[in-house]
N, C-alpha and C. Protein backbone atom coordinates (compact mmCIF):
# COMPACT_ATOMS: atom_id res chain seq x y z
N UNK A 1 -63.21 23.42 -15.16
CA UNK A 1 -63.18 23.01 -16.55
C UNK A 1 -62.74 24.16 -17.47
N UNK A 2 -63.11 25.29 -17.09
CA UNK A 2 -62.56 26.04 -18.04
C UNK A 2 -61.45 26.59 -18.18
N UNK A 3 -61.05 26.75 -16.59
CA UNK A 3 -59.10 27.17 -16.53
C UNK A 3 -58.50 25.70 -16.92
N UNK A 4 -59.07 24.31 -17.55
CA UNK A 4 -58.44 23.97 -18.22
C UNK A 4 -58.13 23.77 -19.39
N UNK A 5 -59.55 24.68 -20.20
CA UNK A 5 -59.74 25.16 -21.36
C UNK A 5 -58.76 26.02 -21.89
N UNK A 6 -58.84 26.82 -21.26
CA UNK A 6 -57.54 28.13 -21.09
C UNK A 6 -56.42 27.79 -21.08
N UNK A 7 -56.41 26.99 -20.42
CA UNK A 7 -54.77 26.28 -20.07
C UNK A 7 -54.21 25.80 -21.32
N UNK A 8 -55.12 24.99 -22.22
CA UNK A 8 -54.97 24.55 -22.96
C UNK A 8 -54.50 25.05 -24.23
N UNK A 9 -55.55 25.96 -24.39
CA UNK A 9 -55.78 27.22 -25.52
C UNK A 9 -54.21 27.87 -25.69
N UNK A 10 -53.53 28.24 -24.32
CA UNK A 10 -52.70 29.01 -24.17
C UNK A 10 -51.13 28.34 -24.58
N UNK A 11 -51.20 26.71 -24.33
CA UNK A 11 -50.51 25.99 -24.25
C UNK A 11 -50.46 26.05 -25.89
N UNK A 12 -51.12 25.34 -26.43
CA UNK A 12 -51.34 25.75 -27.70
C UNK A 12 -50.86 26.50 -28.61
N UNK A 13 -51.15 27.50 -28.07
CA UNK A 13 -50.59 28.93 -29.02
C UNK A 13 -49.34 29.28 -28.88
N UNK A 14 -48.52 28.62 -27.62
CA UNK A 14 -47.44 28.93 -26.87
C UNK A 14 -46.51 28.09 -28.23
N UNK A 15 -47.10 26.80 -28.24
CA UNK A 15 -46.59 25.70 -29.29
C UNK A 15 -46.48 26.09 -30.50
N UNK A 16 -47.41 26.95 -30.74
CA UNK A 16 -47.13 27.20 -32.65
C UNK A 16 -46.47 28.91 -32.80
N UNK A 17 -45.85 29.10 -31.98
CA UNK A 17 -45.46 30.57 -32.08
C UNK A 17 -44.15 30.40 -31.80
N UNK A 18 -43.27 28.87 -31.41
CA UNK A 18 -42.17 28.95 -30.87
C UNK A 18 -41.86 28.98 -32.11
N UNK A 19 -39.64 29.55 -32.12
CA UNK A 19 -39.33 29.79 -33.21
C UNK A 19 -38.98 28.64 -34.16
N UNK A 20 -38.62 28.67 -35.11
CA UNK A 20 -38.14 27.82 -36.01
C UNK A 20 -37.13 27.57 -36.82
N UNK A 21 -36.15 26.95 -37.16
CA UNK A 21 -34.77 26.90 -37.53
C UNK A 21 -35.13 26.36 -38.84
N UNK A 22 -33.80 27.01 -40.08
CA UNK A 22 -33.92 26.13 -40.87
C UNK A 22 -32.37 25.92 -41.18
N UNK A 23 -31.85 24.99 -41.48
CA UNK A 23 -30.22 24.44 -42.27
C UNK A 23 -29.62 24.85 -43.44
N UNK A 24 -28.99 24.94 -43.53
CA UNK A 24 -28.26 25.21 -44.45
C UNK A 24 -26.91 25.15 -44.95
N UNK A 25 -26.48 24.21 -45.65
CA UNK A 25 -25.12 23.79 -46.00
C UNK A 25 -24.17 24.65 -47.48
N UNK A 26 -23.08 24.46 -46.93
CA UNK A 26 -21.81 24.94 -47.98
C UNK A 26 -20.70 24.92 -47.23
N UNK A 27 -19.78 25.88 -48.14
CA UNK A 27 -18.75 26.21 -48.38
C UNK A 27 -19.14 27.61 -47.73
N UNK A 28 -17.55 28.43 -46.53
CA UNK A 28 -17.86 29.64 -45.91
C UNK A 28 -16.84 30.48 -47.44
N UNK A 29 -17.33 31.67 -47.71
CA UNK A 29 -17.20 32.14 -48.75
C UNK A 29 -15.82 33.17 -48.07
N UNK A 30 -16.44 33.80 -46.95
CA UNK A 30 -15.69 35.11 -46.08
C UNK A 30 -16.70 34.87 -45.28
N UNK A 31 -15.64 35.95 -44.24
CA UNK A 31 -16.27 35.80 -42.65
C UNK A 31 -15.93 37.39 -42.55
N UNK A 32 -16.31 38.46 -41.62
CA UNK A 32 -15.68 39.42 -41.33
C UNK A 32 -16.33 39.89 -39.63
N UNK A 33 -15.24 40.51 -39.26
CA UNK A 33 -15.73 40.35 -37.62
C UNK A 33 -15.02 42.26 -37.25
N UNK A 34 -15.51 42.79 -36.36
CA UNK A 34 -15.03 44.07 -36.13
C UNK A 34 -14.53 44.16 -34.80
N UNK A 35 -13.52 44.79 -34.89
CA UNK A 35 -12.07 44.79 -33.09
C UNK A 35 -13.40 45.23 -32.44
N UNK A 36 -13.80 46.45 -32.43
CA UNK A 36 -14.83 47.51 -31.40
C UNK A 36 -15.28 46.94 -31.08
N UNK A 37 -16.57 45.89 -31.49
CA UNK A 37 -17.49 45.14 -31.23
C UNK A 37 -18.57 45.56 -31.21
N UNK A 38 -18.43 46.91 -31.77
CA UNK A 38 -19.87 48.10 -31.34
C UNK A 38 -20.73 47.76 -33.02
N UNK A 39 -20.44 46.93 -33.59
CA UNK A 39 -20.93 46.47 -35.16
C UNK A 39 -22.36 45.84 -34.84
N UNK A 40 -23.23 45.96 -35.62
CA UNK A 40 -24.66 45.23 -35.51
C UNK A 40 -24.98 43.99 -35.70
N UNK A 41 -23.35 43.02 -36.48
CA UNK A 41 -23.58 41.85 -36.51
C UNK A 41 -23.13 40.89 -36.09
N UNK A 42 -21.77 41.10 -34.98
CA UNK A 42 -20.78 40.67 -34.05
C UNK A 42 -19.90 39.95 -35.41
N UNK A 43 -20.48 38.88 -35.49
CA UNK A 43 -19.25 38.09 -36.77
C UNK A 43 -20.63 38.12 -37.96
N UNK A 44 -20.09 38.09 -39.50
CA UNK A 44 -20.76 38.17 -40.19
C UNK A 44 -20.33 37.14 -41.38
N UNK A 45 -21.07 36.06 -41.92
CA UNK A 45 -20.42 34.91 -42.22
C UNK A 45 -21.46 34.87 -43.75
N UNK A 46 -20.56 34.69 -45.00
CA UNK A 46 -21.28 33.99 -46.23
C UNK A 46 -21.09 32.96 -46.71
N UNK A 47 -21.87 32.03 -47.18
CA UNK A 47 -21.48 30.35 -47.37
C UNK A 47 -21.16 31.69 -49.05
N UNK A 48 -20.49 30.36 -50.12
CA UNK A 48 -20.70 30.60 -51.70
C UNK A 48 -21.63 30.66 -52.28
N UNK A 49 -22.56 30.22 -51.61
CA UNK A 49 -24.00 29.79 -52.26
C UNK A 49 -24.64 29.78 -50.86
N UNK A 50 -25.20 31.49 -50.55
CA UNK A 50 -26.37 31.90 -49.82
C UNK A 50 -27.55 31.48 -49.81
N UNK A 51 -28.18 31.11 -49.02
CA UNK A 51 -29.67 30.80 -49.42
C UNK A 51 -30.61 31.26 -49.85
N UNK A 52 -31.62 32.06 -50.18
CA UNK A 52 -32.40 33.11 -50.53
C UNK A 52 -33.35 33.56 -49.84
N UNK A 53 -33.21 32.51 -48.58
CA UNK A 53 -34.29 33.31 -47.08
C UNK A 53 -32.81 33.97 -46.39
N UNK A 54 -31.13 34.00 -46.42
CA UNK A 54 -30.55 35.09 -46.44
C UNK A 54 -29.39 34.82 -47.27
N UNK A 55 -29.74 35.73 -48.02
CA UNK A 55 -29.25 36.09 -49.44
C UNK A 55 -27.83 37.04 -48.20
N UNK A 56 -27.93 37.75 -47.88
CA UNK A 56 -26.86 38.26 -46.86
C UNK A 56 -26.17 37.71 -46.43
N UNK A 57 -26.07 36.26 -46.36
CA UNK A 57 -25.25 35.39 -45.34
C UNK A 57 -25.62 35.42 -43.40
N UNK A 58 -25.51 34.78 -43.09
CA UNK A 58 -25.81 34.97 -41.72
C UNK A 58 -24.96 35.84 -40.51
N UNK A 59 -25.62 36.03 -39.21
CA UNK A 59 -24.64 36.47 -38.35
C UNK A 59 -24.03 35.91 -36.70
N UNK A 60 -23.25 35.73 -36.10
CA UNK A 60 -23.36 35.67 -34.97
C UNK A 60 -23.24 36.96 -34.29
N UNK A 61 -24.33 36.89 -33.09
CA UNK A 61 -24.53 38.61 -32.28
C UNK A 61 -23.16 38.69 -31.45
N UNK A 62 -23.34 39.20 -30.79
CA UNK A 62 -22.37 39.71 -29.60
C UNK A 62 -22.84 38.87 -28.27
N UNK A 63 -23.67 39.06 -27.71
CA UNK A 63 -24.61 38.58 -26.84
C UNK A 63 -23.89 37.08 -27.15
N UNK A 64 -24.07 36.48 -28.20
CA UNK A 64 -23.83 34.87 -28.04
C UNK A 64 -23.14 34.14 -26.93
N UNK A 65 -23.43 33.39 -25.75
CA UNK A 65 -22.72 32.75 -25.17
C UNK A 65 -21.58 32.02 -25.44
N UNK A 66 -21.56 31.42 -26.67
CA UNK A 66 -20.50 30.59 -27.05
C UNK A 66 -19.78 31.34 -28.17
N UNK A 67 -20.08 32.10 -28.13
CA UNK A 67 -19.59 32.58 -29.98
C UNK A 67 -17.93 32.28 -30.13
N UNK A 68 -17.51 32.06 -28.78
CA UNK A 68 -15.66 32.40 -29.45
C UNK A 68 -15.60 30.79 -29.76
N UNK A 69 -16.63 30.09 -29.24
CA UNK A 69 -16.44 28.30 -30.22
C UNK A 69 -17.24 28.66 -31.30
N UNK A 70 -18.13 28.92 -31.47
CA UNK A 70 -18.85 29.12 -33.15
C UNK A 70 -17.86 29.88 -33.62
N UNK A 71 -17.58 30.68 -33.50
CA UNK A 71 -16.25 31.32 -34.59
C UNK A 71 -15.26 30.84 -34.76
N UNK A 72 -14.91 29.68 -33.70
CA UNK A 72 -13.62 28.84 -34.09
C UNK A 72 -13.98 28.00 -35.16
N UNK A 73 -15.23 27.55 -34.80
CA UNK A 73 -15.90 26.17 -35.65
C UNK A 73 -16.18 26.64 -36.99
N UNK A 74 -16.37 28.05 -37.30
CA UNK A 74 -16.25 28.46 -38.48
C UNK A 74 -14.92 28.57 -39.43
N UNK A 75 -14.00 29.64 -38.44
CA UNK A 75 -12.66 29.39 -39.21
C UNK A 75 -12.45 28.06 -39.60
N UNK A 76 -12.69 27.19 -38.41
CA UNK A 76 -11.90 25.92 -38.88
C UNK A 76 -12.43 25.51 -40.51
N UNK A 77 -13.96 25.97 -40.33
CA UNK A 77 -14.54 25.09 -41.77
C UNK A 77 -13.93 26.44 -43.07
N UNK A 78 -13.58 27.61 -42.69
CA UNK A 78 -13.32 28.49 -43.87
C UNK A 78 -11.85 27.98 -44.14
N UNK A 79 -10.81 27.70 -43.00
CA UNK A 79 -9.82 27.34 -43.78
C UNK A 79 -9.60 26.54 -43.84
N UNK A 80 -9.66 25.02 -43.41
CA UNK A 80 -9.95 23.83 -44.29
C UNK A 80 -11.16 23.10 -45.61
N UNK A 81 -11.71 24.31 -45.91
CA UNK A 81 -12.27 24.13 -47.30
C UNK A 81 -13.83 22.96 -47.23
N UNK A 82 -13.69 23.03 -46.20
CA UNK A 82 -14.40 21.88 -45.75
C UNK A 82 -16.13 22.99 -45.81
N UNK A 83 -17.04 22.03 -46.19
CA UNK A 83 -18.85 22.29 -45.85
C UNK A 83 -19.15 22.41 -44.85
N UNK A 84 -19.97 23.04 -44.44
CA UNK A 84 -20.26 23.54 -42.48
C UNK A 84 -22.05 23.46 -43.06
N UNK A 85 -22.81 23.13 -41.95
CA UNK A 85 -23.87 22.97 -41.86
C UNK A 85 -24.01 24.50 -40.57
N UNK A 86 -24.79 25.61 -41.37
CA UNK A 86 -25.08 26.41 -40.59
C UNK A 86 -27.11 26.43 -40.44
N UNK A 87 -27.16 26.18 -39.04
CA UNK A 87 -28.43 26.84 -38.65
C UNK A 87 -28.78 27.81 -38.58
N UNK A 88 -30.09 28.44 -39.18
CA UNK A 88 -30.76 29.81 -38.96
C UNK A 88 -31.64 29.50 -37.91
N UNK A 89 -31.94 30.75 -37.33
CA UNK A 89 -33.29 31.20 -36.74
C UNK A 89 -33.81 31.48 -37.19
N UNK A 90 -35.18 31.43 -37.03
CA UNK A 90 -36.40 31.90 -38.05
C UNK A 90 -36.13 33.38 -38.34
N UNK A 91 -37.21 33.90 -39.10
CA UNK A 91 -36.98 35.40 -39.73
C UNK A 91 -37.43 36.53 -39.04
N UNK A 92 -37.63 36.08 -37.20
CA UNK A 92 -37.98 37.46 -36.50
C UNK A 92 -36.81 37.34 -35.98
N UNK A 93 -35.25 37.05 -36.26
CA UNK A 93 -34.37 37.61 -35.80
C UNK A 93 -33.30 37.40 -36.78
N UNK A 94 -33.87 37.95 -37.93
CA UNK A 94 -33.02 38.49 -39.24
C UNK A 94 -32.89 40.18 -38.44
N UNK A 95 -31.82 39.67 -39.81
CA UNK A 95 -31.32 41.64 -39.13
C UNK A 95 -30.66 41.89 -41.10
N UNK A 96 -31.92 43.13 -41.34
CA UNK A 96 -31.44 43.15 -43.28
C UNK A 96 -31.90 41.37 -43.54
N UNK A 97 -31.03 41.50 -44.59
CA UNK A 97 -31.05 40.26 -45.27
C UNK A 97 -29.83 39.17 -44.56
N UNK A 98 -29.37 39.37 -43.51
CA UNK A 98 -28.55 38.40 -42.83
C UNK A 98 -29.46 37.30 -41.51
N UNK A 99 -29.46 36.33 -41.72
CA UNK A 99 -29.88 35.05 -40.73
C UNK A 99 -28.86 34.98 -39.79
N UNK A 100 -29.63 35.02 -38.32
CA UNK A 100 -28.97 34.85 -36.99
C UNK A 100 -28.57 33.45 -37.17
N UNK A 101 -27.17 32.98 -36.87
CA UNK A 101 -26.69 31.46 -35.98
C UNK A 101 -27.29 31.26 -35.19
N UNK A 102 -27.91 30.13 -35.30
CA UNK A 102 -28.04 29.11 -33.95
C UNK A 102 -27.65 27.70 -33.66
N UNK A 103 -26.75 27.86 -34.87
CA UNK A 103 -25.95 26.42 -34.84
C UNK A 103 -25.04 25.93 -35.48
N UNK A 104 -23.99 25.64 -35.14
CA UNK A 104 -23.17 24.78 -36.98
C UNK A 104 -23.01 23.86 -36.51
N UNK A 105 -22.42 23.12 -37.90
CA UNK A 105 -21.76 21.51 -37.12
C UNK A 105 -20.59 21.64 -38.58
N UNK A 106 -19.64 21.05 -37.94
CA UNK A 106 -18.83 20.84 -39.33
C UNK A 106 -18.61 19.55 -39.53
């Protein structure tokens, strides 16, 4: 009974500590990306109207598995003028005032 107490407890805590995304829509303002790649924010992206949980605009890392489609899916929305729905990660993987990608949709 009690390692299923535990079990529980643990399960629990496991549940309210996972991370959390929030949305955010516009217009991409600028994008800027560095050849080296040795940069801290791999691609670095501002809607016109930042949000104020990142006032910085967001980033995609390096690390990203997909990033050379998220960066397409971005250009596409910076130069067709078009609104992109960008996802954040919660704020333990801000970096400054810039919000990590974890998603767009255009």
């Amino acid at each position: 009974m009690l390692k299923k107490a535990i079990t529980l407890a643990l399960a629990l805590t496991t549940l309210s500590t996972t991370a959390s995304v929030t949305n955010h829509n516009g217009e991409i303002a600028n994008m800027r990306t560095w050849v080296s790649g040795s940069n801290t924010y791999g691609v670095w992206v501002s809607l016109k109207s930042n949000p104020s949980i990142c006032p910085g605009g967001f980033y995609l890392p390096h690390t990203s598995d997909n990033k050379q489609l998220v960066y397409s899916t971005l250009l596409a929305a910076r130069l067709s003028g078009k609104a992109i729905m960008i996802q954040a990660a919660d704020s333990s993987y801000k970096i400054g005032d810039r919000c990590r990608i974890n998603y767009v949709m255009l």
